[in-house]
PDB file of N, CA and C in Angstrom:
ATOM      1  N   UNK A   1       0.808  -1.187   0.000  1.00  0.00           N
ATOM      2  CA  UNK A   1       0.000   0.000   0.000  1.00  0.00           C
ATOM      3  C   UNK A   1       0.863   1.267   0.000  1.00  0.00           C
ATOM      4  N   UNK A   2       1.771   1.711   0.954  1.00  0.00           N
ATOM      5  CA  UNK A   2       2.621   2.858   0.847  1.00  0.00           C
ATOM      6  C   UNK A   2       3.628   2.565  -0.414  1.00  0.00           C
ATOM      7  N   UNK A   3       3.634   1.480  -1.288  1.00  0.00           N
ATOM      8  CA  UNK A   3       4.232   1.766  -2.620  1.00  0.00           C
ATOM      9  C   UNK A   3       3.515   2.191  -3.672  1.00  0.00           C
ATOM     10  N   UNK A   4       2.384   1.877  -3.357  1.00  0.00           N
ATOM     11  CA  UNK A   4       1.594   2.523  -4.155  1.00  0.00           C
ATOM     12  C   UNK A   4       0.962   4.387  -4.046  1.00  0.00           C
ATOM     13  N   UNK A   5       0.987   4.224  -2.760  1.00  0.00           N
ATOM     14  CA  UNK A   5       1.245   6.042  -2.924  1.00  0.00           C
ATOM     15  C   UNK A   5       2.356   6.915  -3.030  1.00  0.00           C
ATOM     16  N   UNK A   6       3.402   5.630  -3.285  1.00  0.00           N
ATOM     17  CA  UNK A   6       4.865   6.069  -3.200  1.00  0.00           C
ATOM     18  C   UNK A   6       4.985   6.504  -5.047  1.00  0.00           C
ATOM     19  N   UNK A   7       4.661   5.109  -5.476  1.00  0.00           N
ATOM     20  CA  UNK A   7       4.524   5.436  -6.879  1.00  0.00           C
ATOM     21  C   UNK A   7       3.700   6.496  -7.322  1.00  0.00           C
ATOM     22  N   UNK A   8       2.590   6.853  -7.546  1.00  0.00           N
ATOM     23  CA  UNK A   8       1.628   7.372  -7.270  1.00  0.00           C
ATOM     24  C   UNK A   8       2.525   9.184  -6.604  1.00  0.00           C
ATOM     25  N   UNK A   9       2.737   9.443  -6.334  1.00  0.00           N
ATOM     26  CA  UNK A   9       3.846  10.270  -5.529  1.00  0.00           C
ATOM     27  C   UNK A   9       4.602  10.935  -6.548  1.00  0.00           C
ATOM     28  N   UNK A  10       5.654  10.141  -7.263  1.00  0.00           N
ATOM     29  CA  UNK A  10       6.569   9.813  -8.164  1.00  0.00           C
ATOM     30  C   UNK A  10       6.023  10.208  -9.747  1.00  0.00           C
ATOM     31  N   UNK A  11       5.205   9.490  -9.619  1.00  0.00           N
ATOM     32  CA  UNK A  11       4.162   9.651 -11.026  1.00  0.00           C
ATOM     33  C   UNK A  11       3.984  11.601 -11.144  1.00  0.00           C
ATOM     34  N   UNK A  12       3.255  11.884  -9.877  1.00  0.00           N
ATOM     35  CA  UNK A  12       2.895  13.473  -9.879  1.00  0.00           C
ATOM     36  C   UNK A  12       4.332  14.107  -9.833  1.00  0.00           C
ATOM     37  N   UNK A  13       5.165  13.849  -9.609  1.00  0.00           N
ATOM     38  CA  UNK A  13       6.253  14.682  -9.285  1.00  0.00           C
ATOM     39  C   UNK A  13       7.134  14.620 -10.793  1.00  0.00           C
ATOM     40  N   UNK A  14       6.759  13.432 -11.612  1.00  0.00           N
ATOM     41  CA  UNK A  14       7.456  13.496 -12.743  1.00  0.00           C
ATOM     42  C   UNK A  14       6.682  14.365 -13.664  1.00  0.00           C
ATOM     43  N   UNK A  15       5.319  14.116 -13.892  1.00  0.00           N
ATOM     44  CA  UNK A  15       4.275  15.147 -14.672  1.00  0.00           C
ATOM     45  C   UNK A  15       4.662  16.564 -14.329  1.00  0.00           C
ATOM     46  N   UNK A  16       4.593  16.527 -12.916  1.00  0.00           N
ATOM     47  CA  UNK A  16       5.068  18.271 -12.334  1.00  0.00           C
ATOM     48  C   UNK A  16       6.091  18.796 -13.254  1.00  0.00           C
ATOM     49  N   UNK A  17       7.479  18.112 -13.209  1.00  0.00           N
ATOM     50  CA  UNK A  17       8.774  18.192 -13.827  1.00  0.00           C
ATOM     51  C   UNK A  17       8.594  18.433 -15.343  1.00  0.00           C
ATOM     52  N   UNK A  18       7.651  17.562 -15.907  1.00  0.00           N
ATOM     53  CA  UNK A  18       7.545  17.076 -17.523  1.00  0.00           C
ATOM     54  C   UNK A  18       6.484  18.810 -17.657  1.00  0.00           C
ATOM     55  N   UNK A  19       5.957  19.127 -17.270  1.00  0.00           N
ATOM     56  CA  UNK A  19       5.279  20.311 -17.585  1.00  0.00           C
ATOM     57  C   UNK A  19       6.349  21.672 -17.449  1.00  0.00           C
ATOM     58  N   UNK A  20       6.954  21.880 -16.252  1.00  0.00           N
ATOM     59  CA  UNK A  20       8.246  22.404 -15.889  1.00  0.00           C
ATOM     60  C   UNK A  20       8.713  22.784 -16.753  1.00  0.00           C
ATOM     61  N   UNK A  21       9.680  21.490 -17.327  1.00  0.00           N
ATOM     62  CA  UNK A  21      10.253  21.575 -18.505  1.00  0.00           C
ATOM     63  C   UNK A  21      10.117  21.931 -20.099  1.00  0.00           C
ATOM     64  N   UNK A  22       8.427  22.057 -20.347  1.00  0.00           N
ATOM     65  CA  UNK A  22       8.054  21.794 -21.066  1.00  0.00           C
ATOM     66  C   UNK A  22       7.832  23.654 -21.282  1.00  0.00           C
ATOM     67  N   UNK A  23       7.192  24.214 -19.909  1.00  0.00           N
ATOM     68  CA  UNK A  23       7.208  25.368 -19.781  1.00  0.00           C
ATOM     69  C   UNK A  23       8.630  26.383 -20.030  1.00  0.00           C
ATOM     70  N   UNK A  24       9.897  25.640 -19.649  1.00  0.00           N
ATOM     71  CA  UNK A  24      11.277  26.461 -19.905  1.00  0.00           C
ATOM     72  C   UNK A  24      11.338  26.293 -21.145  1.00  0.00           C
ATOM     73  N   UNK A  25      11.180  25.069 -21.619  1.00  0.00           N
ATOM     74  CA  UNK A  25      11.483  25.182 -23.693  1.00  0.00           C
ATOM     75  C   UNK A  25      10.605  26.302 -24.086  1.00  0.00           C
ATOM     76  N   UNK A  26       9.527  26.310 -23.691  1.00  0.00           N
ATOM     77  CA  UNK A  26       8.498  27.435 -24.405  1.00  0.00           C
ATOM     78  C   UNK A  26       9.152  28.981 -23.998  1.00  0.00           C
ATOM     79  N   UNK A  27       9.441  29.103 -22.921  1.00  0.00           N
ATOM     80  CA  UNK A  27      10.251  30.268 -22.605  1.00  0.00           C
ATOM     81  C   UNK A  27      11.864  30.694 -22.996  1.00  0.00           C
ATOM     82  N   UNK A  28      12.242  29.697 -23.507  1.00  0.00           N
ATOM     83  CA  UNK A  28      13.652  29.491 -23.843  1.00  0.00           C
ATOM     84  C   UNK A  28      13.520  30.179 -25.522  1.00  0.00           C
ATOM     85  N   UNK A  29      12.120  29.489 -25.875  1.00  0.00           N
ATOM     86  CA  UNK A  29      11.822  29.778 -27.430  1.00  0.00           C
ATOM     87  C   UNK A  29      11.419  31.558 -27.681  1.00  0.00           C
ATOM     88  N   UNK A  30      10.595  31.794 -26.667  1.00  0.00           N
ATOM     89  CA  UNK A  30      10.123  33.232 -26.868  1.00  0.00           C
ATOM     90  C   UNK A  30      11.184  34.203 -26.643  1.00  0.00           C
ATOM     91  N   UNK A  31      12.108  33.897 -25.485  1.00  0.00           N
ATOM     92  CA  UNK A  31      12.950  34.759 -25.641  1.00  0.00           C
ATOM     93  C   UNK A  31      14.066  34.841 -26.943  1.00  0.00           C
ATOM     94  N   UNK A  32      14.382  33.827 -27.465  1.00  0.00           N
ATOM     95  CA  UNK A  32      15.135  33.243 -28.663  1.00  0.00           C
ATOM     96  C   UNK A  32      14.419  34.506 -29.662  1.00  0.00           C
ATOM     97  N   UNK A  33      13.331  34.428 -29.787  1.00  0.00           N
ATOM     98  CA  UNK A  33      12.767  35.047 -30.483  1.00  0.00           C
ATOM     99  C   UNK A  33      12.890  36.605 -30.455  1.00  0.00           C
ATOM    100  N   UNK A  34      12.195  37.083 -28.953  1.00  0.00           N
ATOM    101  CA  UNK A  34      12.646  38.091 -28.709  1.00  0.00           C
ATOM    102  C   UNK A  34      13.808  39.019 -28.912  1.00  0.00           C
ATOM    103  N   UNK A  35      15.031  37.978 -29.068  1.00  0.00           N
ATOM    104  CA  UNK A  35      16.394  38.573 -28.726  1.00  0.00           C
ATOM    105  C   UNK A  35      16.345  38.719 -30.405  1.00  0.00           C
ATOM    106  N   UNK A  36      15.829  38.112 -31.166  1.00  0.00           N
ATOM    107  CA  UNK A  36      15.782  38.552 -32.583  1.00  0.00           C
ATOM    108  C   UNK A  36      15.126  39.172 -33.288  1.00  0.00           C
ATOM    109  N   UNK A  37      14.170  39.940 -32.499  1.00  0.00           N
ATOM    110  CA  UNK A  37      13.397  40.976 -32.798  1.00  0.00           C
ATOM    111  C   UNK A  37      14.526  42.337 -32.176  1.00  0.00           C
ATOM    112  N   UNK A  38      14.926  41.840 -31.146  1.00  0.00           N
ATOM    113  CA  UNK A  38      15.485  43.601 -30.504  1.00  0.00           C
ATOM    114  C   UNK A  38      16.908  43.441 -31.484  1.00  0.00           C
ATOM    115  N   UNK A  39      17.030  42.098 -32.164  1.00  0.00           N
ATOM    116  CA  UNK A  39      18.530  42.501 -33.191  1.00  0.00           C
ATOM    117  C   UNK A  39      18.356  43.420 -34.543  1.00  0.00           C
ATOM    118  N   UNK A  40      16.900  42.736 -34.452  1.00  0.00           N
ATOM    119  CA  UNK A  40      16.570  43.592 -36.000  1.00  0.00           C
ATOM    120  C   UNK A  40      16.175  44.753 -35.996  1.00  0.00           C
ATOM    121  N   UNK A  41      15.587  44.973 -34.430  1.00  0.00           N
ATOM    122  CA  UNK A  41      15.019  46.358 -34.513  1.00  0.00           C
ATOM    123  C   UNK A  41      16.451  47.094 -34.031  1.00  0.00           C
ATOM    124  N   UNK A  42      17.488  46.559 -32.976  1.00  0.00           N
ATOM    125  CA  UNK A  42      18.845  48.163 -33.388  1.00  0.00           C
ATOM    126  C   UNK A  42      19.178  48.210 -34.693  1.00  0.00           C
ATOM    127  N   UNK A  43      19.406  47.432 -35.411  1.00  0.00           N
ATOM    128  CA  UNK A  43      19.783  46.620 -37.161  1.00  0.00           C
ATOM    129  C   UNK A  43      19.110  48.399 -37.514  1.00  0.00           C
ATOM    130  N   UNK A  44      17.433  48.244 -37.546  1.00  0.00           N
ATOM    131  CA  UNK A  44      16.956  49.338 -38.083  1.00  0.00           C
ATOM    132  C   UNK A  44      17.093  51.055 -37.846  1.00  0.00           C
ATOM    133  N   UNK A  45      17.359  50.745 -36.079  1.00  0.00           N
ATOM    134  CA  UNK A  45      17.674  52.205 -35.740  1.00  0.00           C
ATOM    135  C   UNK A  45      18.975  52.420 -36.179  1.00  0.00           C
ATOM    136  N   UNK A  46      19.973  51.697 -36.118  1.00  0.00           N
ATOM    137  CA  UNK A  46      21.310  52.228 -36.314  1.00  0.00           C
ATOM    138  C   UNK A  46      21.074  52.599 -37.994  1.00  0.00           C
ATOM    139  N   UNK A  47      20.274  51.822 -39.094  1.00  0.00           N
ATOM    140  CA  UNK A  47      20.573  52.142 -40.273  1.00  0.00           C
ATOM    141  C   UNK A  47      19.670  53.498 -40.537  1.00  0.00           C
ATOM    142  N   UNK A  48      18.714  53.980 -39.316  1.00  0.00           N
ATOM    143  CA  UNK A  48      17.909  55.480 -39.546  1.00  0.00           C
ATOM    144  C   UNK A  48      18.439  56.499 -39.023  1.00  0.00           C
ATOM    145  N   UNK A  49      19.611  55.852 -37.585  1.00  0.00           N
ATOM    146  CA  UNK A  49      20.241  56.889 -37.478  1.00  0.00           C
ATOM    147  C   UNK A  49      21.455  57.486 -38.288  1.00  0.00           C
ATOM    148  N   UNK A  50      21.661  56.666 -39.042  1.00  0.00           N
ATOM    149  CA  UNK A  50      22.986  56.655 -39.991  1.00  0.00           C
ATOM    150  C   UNK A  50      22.205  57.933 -41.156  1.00  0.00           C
ATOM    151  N   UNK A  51      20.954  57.236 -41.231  1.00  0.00           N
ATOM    152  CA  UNK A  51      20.362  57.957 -42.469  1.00  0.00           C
ATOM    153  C   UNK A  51      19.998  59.299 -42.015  1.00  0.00           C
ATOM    154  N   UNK A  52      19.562  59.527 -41.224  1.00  0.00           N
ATOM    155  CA  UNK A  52      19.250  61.481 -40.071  1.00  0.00           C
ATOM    156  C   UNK A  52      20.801  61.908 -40.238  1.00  0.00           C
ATOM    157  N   UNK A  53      21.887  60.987 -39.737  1.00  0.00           N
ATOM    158  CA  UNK A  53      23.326  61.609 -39.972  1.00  0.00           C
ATOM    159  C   UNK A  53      23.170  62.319 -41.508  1.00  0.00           C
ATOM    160  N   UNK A  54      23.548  61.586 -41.969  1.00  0.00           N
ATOM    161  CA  UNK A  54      23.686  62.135 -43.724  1.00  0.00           C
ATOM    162  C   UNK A  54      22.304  63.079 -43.849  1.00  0.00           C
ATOM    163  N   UNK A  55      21.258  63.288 -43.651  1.00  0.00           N
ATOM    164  CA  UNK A  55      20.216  64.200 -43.652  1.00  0.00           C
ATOM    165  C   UNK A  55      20.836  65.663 -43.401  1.00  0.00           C
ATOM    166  N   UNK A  56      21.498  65.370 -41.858  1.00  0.00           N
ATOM    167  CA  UNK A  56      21.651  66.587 -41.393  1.00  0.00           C
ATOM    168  C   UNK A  56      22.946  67.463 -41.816  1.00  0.00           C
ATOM    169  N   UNK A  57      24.050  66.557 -42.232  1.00  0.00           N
ATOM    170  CA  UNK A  57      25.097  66.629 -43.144  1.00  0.00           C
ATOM    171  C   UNK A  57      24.736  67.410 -44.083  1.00  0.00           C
ATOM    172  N   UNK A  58      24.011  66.706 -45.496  1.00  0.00           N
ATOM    173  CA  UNK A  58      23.414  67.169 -46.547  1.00  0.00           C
ATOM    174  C   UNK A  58      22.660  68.777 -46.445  1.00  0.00           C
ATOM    175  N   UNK A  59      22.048  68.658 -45.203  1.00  0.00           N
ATOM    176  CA  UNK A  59      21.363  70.429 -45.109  1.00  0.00           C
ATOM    177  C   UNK A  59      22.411  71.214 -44.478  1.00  0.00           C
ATOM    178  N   UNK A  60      23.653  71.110 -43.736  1.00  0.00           N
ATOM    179  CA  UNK A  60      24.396  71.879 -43.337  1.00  0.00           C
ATOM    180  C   UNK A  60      25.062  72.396 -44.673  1.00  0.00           C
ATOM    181  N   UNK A  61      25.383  71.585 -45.594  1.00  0.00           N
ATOM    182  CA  UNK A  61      26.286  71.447 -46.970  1.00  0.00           C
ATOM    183  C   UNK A  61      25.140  72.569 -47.879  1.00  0.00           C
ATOM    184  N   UNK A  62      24.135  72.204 -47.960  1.00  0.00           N
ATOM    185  CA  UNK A  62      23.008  73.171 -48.402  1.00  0.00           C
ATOM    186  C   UNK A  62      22.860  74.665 -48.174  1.00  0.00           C
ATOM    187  N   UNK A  63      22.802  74.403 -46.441  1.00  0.00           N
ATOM    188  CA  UNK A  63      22.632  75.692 -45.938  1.00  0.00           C
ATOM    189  C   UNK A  63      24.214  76.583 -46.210  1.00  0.00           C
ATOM    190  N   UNK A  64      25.419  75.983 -46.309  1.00  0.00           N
ATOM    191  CA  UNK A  64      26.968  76.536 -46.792  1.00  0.00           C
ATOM    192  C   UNK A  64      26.401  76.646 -47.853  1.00  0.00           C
ATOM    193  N   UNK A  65      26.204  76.493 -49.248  1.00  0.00           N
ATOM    194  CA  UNK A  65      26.384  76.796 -50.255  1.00  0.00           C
ATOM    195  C   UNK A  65      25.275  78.087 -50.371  1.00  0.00           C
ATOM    196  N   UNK A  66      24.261  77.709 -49.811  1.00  0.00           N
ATOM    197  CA  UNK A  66      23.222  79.007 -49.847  1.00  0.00           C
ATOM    198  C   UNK A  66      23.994  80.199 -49.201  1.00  0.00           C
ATOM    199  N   UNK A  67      24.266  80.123 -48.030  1.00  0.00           N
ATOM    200  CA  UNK A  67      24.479  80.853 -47.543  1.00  0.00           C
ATOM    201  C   UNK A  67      25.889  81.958 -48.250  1.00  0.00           C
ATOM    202  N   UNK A  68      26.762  80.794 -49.238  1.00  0.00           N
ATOM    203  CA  UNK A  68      27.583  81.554 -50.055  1.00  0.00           C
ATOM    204  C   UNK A  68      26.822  82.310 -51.384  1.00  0.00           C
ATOM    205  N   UNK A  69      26.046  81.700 -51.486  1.00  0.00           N
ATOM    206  CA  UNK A  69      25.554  82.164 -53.118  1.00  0.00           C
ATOM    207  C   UNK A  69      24.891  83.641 -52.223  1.00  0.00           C
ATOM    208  N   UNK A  70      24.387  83.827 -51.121  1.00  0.00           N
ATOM    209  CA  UNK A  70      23.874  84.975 -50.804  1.00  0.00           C
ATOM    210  C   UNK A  70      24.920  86.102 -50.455  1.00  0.00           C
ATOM    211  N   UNK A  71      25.776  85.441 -50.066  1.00  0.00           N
ATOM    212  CA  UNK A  71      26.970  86.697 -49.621  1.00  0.00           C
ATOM    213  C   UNK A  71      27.354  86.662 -50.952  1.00  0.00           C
ATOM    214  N   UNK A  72      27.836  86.255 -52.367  1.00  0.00           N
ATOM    215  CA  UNK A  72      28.150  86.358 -53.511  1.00  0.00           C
ATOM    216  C   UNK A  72      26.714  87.704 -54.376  1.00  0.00           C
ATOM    217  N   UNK A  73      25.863  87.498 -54.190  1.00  0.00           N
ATOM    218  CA  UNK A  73      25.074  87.799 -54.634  1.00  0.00           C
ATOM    219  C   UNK A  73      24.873  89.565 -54.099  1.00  0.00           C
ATOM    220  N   UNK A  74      24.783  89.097 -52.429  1.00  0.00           N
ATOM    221  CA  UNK A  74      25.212  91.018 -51.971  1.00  0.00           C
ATOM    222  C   UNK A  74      26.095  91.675 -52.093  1.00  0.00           C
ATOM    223  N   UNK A  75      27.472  90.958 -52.340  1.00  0.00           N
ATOM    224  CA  UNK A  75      28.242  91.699 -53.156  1.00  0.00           C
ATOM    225  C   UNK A  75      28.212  92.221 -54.142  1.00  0.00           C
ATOM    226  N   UNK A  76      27.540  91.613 -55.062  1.00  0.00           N
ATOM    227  CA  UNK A  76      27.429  92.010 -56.280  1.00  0.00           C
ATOM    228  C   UNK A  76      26.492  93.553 -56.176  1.00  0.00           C
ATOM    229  N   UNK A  77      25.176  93.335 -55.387  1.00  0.00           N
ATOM    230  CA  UNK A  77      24.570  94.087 -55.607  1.00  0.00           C
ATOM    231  C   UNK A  77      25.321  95.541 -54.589  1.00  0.00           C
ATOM    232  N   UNK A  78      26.263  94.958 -54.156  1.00  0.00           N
ATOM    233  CA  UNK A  78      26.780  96.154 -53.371  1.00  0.00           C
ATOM    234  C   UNK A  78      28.205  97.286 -54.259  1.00  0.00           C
ATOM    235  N   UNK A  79      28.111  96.052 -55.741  1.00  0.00           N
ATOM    236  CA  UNK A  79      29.315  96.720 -56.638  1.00  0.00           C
ATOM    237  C   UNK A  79      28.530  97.887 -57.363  1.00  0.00           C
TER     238      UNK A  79
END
């Protein structure tokens, strides 16, 4: 009789375990996942911040050349 609630015992404690385990693979998987979502998403910020770099580049380079063609231009009108 006490082997049988011994077994019985054993039985629940392995199901306990077998669910356990079953629960860390599933969590093992989502984070797996996760960690490859937050790779792709710096992946994307670093390639938008790269792209705002050159944005802001490009209008400084803009705003120099304007800003020469206007001092070229008041000169002129100042000859």
């Amino acid at each position: 009789m006490e082997s049988d609630a011994l077994f019985r015992q054993f039985s629940e404690i392995e199901d306990k375990v077998e669910k356990l385990l079953g629960l860390c693979r599933s969590q093992q998987a989502t984070i797996s996942e996760l960690q490859q979502t937050v790779k792709k998403l710096e992946e994307e910020l670093h390639l938008k911040s790269e792209t705002v770099q050159r944005q802001t580049e490009e209008k400084a380079l803009i705003r120099s050349r304007i800003d020469n063609l206007l001092a070229k231009l008041e000169d002129l009108t100042r000859s």
